[in-house]
PDB file of N, CA and C in Angstrom:
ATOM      1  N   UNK A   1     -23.299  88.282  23.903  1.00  0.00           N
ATOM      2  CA  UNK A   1     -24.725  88.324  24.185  1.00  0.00           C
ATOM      3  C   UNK A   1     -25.265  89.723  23.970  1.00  0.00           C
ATOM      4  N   UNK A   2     -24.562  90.926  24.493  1.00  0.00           N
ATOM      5  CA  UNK A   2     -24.580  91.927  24.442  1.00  0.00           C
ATOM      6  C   UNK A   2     -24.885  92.247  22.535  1.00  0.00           C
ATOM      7  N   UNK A   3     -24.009  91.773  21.597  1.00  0.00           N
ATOM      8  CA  UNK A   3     -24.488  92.164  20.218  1.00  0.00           C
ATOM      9  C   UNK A   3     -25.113  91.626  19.590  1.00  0.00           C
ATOM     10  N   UNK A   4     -25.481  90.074  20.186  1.00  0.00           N
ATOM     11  CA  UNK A   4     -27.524  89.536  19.890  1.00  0.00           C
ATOM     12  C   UNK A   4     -28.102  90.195  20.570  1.00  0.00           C
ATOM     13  N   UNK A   5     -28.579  91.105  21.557  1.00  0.00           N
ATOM     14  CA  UNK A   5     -29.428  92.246  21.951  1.00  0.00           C
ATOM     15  C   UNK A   5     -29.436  92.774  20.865  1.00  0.00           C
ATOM     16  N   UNK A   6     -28.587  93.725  20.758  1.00  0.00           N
ATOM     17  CA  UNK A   6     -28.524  94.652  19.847  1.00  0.00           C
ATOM     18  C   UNK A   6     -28.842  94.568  18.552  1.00  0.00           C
ATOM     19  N   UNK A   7     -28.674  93.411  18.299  1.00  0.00           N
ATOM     20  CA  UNK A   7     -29.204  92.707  16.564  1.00  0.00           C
ATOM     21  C   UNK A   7     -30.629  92.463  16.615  1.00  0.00           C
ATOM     22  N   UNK A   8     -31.385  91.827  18.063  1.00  0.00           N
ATOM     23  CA  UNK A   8     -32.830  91.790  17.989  1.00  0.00           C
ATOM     24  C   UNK A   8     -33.701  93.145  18.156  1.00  0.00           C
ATOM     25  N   UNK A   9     -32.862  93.956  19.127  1.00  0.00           N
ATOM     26  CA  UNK A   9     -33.331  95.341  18.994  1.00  0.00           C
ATOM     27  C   UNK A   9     -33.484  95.798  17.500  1.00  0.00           C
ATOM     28  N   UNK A  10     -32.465  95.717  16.974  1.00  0.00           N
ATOM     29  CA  UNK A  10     -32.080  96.864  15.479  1.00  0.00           C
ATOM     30  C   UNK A  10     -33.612  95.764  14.571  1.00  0.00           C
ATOM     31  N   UNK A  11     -33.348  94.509  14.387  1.00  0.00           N
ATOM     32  CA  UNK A  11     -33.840  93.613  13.532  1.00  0.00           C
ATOM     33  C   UNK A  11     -35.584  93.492  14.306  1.00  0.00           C
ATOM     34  N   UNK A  12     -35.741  93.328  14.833  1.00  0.00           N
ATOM     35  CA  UNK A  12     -37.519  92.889  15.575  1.00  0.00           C
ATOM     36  C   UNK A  12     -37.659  93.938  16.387  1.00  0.00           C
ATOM     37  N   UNK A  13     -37.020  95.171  17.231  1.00  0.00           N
ATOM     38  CA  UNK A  13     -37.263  96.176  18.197  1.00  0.00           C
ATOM     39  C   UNK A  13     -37.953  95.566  19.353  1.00  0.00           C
ATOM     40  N   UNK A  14     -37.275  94.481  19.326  1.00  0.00           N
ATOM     41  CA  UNK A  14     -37.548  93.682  20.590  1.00  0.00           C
ATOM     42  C   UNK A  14     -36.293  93.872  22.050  1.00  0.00           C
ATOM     43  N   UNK A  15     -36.469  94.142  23.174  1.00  0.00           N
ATOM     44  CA  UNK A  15     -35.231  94.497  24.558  1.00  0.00           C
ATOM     45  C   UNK A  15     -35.492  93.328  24.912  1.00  0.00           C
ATOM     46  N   UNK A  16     -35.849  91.584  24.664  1.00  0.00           N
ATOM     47  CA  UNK A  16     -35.972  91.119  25.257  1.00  0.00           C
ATOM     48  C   UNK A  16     -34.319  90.450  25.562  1.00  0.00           C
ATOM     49  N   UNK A  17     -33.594  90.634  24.724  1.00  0.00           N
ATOM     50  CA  UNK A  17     -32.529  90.269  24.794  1.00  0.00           C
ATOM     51  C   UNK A  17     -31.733  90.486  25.762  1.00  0.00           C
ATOM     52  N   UNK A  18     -31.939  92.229  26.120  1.00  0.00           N
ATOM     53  CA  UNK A  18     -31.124  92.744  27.341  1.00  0.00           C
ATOM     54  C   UNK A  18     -31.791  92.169  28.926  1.00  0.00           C
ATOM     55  N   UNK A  19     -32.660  91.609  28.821  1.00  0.00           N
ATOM     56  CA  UNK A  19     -33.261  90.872  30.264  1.00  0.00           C
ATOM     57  C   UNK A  19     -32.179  89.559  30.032  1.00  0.00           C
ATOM     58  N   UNK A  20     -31.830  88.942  28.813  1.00  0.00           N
ATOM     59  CA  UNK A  20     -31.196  87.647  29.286  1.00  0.00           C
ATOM     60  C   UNK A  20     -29.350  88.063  29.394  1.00  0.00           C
ATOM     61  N   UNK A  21     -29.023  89.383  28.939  1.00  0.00           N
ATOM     62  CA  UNK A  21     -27.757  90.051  29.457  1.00  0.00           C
ATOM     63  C   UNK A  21     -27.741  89.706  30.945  1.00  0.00           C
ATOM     64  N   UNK A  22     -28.495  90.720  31.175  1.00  0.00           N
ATOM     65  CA  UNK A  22     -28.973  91.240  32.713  1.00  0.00           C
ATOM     66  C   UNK A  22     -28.586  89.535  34.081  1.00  0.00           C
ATOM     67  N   UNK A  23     -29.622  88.880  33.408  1.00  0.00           N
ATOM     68  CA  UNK A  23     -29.730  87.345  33.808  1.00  0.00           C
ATOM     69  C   UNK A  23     -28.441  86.456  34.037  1.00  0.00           C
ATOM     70  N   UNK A  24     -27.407  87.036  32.370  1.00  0.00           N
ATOM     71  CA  UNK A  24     -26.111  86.328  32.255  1.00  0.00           C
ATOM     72  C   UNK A  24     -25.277  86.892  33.653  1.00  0.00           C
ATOM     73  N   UNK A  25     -25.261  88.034  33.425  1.00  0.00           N
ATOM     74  CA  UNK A  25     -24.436  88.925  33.919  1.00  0.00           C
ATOM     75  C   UNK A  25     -24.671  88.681  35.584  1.00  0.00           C
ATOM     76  N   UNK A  26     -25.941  88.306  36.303  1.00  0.00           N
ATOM     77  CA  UNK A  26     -26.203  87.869  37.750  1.00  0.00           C
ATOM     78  C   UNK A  26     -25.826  86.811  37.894  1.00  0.00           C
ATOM     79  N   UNK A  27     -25.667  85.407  37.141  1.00  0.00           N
ATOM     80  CA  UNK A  27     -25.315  84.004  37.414  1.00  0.00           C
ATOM     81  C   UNK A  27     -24.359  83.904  37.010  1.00  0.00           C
ATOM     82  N   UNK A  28     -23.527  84.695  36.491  1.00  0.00           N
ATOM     83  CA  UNK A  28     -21.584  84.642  36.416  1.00  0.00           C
ATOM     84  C   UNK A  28     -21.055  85.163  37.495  1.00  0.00           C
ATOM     85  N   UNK A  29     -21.698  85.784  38.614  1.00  0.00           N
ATOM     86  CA  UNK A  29     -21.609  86.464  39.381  1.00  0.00           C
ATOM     87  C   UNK A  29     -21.722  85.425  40.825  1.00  0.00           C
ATOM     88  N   UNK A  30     -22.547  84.560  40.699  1.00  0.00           N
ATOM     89  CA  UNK A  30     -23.213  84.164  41.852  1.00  0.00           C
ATOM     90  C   UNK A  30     -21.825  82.765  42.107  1.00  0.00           C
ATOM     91  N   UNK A  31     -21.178  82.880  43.565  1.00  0.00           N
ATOM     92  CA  UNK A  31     -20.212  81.700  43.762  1.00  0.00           C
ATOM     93  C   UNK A  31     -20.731  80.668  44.137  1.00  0.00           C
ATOM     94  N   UNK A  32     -20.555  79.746  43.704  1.00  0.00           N
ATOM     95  CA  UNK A  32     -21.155  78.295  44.106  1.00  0.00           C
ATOM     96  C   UNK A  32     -20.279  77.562  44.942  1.00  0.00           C
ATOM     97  N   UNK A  33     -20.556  76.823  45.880  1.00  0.00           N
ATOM     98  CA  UNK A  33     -20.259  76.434  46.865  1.00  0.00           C
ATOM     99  C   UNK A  33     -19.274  74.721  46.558  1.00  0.00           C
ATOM    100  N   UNK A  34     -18.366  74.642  47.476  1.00  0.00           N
ATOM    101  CA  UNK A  34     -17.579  73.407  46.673  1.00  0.00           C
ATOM    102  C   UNK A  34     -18.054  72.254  47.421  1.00  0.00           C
ATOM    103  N   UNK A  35     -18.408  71.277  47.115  1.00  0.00           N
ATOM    104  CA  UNK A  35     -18.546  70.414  47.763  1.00  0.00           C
ATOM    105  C   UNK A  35     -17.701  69.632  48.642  1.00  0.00           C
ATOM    106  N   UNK A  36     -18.346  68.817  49.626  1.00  0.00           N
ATOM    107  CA  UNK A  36     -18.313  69.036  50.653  1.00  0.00           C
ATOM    108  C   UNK A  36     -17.329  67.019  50.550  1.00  0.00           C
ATOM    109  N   UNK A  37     -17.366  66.079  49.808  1.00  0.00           N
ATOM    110  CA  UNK A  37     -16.749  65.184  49.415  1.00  0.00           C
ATOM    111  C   UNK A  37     -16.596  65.158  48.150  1.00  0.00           C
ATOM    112  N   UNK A  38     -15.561  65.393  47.434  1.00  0.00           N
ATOM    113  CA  UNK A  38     -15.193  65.137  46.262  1.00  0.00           C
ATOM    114  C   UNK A  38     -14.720  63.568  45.785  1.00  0.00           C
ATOM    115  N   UNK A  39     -15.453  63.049  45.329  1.00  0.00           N
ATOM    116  CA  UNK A  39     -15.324  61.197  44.562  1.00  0.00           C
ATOM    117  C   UNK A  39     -15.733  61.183  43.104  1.00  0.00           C
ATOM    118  N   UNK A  40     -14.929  60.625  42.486  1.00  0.00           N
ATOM    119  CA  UNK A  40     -15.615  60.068  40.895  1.00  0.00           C
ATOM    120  C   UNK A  40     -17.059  59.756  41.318  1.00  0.00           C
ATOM    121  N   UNK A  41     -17.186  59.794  39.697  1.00  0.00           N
ATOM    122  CA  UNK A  41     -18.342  59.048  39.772  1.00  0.00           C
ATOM    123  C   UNK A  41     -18.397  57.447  39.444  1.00  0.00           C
ATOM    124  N   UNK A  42     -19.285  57.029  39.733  1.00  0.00           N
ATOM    125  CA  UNK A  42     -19.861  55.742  39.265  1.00  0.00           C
ATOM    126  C   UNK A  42     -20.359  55.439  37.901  1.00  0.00           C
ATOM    127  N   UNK A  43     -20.340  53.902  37.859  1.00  0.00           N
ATOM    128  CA  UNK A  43     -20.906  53.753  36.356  1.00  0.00           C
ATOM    129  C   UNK A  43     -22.256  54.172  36.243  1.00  0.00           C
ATOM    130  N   UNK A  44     -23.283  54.095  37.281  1.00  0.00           N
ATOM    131  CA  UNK A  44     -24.803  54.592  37.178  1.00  0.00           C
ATOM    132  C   UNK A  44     -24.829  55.905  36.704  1.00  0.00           C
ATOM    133  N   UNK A  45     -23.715  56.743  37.446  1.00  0.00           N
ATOM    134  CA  UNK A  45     -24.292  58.240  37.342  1.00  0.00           C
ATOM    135  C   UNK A  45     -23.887  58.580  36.233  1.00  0.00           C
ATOM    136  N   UNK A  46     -22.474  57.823  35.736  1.00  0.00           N
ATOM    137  CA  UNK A  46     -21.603  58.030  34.634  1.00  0.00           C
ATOM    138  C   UNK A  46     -23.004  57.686  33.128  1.00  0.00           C
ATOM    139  N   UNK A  47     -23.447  56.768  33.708  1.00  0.00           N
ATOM    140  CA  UNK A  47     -24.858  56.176  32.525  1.00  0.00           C
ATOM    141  C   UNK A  47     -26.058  57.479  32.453  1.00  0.00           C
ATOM    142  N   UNK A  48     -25.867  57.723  33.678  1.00  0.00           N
ATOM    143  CA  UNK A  48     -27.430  58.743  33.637  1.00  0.00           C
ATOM    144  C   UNK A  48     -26.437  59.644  33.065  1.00  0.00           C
ATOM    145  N   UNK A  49     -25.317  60.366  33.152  1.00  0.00           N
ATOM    146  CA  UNK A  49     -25.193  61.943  32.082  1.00  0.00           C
ATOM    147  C   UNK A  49     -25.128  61.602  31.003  1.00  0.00           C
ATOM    148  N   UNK A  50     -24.832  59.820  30.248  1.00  0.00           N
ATOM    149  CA  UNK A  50     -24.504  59.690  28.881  1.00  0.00           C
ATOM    150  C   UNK A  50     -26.108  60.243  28.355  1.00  0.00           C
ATOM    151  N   UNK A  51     -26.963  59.611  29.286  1.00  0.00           N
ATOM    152  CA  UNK A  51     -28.357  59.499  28.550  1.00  0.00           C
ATOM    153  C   UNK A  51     -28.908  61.049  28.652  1.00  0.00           C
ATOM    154  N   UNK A  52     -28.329  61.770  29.389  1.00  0.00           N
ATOM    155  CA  UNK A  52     -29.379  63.106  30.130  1.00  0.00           C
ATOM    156  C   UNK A  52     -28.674  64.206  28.746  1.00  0.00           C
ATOM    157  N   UNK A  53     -26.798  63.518  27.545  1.00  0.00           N
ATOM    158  CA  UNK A  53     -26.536  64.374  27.005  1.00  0.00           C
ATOM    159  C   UNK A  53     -27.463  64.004  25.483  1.00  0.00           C
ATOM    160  N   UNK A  54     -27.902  62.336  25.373  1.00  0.00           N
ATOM    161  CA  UNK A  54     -28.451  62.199  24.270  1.00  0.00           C
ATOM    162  C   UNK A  54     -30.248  62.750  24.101  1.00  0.00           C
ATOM    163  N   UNK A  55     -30.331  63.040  25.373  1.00  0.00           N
ATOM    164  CA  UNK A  55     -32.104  63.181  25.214  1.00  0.00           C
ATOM    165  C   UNK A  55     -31.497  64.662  25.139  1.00  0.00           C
ATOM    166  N   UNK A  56     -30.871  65.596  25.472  1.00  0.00           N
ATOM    167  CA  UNK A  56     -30.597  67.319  25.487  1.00  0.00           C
ATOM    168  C   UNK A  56     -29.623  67.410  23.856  1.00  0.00           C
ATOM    169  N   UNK A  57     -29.559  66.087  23.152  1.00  0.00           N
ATOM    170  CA  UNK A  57     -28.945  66.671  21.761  1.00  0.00           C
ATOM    171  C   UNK A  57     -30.081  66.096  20.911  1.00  0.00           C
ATOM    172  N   UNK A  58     -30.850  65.638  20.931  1.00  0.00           N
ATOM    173  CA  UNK A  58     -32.605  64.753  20.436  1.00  0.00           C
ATOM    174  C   UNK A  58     -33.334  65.823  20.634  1.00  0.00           C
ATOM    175  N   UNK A  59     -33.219  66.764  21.799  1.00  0.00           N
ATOM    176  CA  UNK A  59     -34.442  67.987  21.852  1.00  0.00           C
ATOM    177  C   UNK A  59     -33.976  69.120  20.459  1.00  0.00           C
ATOM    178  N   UNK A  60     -33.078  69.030  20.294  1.00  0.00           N
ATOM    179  CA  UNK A  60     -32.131  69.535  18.935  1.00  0.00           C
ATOM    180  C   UNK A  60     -32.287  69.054  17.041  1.00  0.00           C
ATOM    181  N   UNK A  61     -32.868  68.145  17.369  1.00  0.00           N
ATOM    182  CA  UNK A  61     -32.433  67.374  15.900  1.00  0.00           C
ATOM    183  C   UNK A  61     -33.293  68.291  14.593  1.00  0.00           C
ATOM    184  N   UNK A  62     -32.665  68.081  13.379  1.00  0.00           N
ATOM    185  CA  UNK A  62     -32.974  69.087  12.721  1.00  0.00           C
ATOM    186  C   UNK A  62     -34.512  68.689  11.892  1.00  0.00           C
ATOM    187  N   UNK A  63     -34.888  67.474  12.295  1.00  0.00           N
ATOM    188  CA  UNK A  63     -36.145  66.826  11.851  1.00  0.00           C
ATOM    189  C   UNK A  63     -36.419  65.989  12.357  1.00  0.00           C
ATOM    190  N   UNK A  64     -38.186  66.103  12.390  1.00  0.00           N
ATOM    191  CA  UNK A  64     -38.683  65.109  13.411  1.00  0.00           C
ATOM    192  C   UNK A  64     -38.307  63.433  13.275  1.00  0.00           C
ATOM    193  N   UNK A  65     -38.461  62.398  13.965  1.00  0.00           N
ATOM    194  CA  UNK A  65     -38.547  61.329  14.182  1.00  0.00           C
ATOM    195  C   UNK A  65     -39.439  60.505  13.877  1.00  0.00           C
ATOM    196  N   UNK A  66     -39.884  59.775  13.005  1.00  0.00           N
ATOM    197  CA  UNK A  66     -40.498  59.112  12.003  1.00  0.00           C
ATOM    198  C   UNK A  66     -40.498  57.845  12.222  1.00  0.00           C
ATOM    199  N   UNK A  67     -41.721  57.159  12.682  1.00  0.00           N
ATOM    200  CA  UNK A  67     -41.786  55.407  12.952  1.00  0.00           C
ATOM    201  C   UNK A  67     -42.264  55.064  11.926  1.00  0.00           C
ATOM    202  N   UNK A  68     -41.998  54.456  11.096  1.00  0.00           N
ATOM    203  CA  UNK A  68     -42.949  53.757   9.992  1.00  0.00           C
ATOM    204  C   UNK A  68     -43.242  52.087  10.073  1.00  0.00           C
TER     205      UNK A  68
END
C-alpha cells in the first residue's frame, strides 16, 4: 500500500494515498472480539453470503448490463 502512495504521489502529487496507509495500518491493529457461541451456519445465511458475494462481484463487471 505503502508503494501505491508513493506511485500516486510521484504520478498525480496526490497524499491521498498515505491517509488510506494510515487507515490500513489502525484496523490491522484493532483486536476483534471472539464470539461468544461458535455454530455453522445455516442454509439461509449460507444463501445470503452466496448472494451478498454475487451482487459485490456485479458492482465489478467490466461492462454495463444491457436488457434488450
Amino acid at each position: 500500500m505503502v508503494v501505491l502512495a508513493l506511485l500516486g504521489l510521484y504520478w498525480h502529487g496526490s497524499l491521498s494515498g498515505f491517509v488510506y496507509c494510515v487507515l490500513l495500518a489502525v484496523m490491522l491493529n484493532v483486536r476483534h472480539p471472539q464470539p461468544a457461541i461458535t455454530e455453522p451456519l445455516g442454509r439461509f445465511r449460507a444463501l445470503i453470503g452466496v448472494i451478498t458475494l454475487v451482487v459485490f462481484a456485479l458492482c465489478f463487471w467490466p461492462f454495463p448490463i444491457t436488457l434488450t
